[in-house]
Protein backbone atom coordinates (compact mmCIF):
# COMPACT_ATOMS: atom_id res chain seq x y z
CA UNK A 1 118.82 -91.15 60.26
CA UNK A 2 116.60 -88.69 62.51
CA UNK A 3 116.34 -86.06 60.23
CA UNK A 4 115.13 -89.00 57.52
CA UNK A 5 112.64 -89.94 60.17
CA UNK A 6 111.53 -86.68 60.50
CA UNK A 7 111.43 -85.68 56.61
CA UNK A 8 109.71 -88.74 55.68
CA UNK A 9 106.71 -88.19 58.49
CA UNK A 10 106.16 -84.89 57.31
CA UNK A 11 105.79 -85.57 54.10
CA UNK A 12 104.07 -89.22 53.75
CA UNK A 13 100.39 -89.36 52.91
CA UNK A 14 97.55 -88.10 55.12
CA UNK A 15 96.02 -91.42 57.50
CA UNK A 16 92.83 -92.55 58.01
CA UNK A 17 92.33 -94.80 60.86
CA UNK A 18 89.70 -96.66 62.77
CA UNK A 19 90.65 -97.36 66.28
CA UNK A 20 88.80 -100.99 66.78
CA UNK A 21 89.51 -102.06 70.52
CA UNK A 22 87.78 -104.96 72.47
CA UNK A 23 85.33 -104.18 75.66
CA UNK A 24 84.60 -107.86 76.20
CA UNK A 25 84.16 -109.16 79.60
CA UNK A 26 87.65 -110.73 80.15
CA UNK A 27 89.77 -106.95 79.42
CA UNK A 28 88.05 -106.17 83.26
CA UNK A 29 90.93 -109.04 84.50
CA UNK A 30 93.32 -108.01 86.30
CA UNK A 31 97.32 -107.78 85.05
CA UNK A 32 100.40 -108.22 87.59
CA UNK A 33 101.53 -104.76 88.43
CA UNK A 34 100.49 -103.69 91.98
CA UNK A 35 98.79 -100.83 90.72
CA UNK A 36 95.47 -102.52 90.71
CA UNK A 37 95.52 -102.02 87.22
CA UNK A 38 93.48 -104.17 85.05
CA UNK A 39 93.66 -104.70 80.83
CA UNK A 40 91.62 -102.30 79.69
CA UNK A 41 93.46 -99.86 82.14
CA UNK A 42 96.24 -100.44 80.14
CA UNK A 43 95.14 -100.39 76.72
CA UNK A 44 93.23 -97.11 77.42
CA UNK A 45 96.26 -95.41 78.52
CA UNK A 46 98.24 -96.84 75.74
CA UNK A 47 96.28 -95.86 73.11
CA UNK A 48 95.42 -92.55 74.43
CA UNK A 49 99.48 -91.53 74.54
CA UNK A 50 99.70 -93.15 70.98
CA UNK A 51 96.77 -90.28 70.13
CA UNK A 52 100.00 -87.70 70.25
CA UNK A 53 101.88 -89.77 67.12
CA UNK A 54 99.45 -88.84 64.65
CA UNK A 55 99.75 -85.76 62.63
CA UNK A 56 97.02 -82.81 62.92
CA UNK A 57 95.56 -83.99 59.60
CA UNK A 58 95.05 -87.69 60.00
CA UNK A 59 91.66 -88.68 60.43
CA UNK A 60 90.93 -90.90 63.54
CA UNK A 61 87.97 -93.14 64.62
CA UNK A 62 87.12 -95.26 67.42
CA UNK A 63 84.82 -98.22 67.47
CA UNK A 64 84.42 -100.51 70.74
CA UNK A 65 83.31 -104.47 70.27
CA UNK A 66 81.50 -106.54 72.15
CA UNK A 67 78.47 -108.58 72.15
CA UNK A 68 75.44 -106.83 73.82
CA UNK A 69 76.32 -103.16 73.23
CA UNK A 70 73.69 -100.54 72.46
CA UNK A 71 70.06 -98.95 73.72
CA UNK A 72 68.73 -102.46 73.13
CA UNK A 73 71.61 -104.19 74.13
CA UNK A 74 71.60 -106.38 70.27
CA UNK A 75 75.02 -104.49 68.83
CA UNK A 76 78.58 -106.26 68.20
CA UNK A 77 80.12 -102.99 67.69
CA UNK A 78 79.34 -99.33 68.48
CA UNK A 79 81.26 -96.11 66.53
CA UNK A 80 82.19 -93.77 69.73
CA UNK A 81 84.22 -91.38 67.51
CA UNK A 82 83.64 -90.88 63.39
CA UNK A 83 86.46 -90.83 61.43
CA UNK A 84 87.87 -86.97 61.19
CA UNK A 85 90.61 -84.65 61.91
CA UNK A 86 92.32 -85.22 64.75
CA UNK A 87 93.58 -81.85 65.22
CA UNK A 88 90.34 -81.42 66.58
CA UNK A 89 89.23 -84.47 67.92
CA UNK A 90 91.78 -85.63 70.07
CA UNK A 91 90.55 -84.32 73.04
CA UNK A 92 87.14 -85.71 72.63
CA UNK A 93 89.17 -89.53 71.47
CA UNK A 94 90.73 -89.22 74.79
CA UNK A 95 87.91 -88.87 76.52
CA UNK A 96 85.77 -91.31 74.85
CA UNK A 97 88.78 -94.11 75.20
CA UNK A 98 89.13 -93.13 79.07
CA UNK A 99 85.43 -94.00 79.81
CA UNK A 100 85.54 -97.03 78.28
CA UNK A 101 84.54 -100.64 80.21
CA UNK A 102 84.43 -104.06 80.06
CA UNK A 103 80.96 -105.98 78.94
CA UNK A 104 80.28 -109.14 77.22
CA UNK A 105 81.84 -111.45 74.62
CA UNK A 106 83.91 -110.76 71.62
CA UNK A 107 82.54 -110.82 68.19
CA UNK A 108 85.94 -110.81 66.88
CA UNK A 109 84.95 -111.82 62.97
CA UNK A 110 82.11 -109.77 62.41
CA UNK A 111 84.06 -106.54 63.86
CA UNK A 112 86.50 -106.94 61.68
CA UNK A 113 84.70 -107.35 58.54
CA UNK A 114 82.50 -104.43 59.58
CA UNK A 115 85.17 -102.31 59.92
CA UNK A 116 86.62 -103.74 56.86
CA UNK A 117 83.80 -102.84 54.74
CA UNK A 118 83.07 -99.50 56.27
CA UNK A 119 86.20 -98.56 55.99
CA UNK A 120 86.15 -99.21 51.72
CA UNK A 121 82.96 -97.27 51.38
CA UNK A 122 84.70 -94.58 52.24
CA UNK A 123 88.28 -95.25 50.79
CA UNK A 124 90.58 -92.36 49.87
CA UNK A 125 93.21 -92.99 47.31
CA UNK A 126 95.31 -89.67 48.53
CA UNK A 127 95.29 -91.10 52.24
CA UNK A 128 96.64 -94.61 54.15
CA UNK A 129 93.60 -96.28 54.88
CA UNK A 130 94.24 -98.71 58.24
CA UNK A 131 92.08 -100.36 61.14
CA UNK A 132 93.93 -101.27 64.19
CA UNK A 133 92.22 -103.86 65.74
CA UNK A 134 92.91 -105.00 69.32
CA UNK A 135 91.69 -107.88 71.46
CA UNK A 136 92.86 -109.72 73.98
CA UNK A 137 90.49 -112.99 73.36
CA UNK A 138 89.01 -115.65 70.63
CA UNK A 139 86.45 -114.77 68.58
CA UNK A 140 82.89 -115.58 70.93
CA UNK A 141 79.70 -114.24 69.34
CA UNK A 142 77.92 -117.08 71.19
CA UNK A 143 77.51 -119.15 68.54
CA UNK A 144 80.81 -121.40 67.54
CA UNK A 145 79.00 -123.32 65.13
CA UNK A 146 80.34 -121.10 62.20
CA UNK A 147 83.38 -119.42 63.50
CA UNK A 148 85.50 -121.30 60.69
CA UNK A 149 83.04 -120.03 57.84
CA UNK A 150 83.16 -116.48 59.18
CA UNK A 151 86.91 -116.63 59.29
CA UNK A 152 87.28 -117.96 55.80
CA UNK A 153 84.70 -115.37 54.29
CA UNK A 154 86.67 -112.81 56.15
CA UNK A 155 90.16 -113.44 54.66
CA UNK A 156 88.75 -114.00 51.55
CA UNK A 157 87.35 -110.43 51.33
CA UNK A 158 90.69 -109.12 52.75
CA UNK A 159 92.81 -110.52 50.07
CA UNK A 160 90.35 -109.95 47.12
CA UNK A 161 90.03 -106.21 47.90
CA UNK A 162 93.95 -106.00 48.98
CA UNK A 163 94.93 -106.55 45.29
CA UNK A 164 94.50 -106.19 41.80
CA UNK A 165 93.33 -103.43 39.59
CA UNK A 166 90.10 -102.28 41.45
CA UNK A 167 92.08 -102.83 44.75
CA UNK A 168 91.28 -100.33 47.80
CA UNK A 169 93.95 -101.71 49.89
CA UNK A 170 92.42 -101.66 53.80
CA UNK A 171 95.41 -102.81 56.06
CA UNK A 172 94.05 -104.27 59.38
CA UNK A 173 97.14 -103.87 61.70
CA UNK A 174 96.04 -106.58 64.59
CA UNK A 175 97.30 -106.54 68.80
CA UNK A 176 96.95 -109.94 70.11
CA UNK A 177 96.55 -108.58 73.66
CA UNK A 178 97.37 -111.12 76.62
CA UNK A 179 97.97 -114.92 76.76
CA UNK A 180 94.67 -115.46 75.52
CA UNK A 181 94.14 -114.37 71.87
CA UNK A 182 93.80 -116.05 69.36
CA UNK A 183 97.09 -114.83 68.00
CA UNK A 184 96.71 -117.06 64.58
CA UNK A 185 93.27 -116.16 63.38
CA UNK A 186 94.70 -112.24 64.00
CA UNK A 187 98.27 -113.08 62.05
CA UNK A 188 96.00 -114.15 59.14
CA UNK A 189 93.84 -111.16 59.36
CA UNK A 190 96.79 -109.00 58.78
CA UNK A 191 98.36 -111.17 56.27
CA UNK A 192 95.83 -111.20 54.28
CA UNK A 193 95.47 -107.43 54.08
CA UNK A 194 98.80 -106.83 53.47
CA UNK A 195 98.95 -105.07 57.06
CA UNK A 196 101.28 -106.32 60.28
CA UNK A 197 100.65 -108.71 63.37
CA UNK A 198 101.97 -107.83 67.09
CA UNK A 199 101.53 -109.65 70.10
CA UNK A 200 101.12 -108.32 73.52
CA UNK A 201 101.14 -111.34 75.51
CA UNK A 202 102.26 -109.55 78.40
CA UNK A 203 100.05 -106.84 79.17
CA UNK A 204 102.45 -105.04 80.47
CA UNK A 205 104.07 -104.16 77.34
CA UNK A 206 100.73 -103.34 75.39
CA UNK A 207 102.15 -99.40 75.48
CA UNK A 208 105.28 -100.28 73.77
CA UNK A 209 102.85 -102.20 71.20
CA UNK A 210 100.80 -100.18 70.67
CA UNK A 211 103.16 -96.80 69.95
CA UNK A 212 104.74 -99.48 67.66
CA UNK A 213 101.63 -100.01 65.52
CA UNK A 214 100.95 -96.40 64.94
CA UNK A 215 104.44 -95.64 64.52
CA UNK A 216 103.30 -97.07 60.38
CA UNK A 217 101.24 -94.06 60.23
């Protein structure tokens, strides 16, 4: 069974990946491990060891979400890291993920149909073509008025593009991350593009997650 392990992830397709992980206010709490730890300690760490699963040739991206980000503090989303070979990025991914903090609120819908779209533009047939997408909290852009709309829209455009002729299948593997996210909305997101759902509702066990996720790739 090892050896078929090992012969199949040498010789599946090359990945392309954007890293999509949640700054928002509430991943500064702290998590019960008397290290002083708190969630975005933990998801940094665990997504920087996952960095080692990928093969040399996959291309890797990071984007951060939150509400207020940018020089004029007016972006949901910011692109730390551009999607290329990791072979020779993974050093700068590490750092980029390690000096990450928390900020604001947590545009959760509009993230993930940005990353959606971006990540169709520039869709390769020869490669798996995935977001990971991890948040620990509802969507909260401010404005709840149309948070049912934007989720609607958004699965709609996931399962139109996921099949058919002209499909460019995008799965968006999602992490519910701690006892507060909105682990539905992110089951459906995945559903709908053909991808998988886990839950970290203990944030203890987000590095366990997490290496599970990427083990896909």
């Amino acid at each position: 069974l090892d050896g078929l392990l090992t012969s199949w992830a040498e010789n599946r397709k090359k990945a392309r990946v954007l890293l999509v992980l949640d700054v928002s206010g509430s991943m500064g709490e702290g998590v019960d491990n008397n290290d002083g730890d708190t969630k975005l300690d933990l998801a940094k760490q665990a997504t920087i060891d996952a960095l080692e699963s990928f093969k040399s040739e996959d291309e890797v991206g990071l984007r951060i979400f939150s509400t207020g980000l940018g020089p004029d503090q007016s972006a949901d989303y910011l692109d730390l890291q551009p999607l290329q070979p990791i072979g020779a990025s993974r050093e700068a991914l590490a750092r980029s993920i390690d000096g990450l903090f928390p900020t604001n609120g947590t545009p959760l819908y509009t993230v993930a149909q940005a990353a959606f779209d971006d990540m169709i533009a520039s869709y390769d047939p020869a490669s798996i073509n995935a977001v990971i997408l991890l948040t620990d909290g509802a969507n909260d852009d401010s404005d709840q008025s149309d948070d049912n709309r934007q989720r609607d829209e958004l699965l709609a455009s996931l399962r139109a593009k996921s099949s058919g002729e002209n499909a460019t299948p995008i799965r968006v593997f999602t992490v519910a991350y701690g006892a507060n996210a909105t682990t539905d909305a992110l089951r459906q997101i995945a559903e709908a593009s053909n991808a998988a759902f886990y839950s970290a509702s203990d944030a203890g066990t987000i590095k366990t997650v997490f290496a599970q996720v990427v083990s896909n790739f």
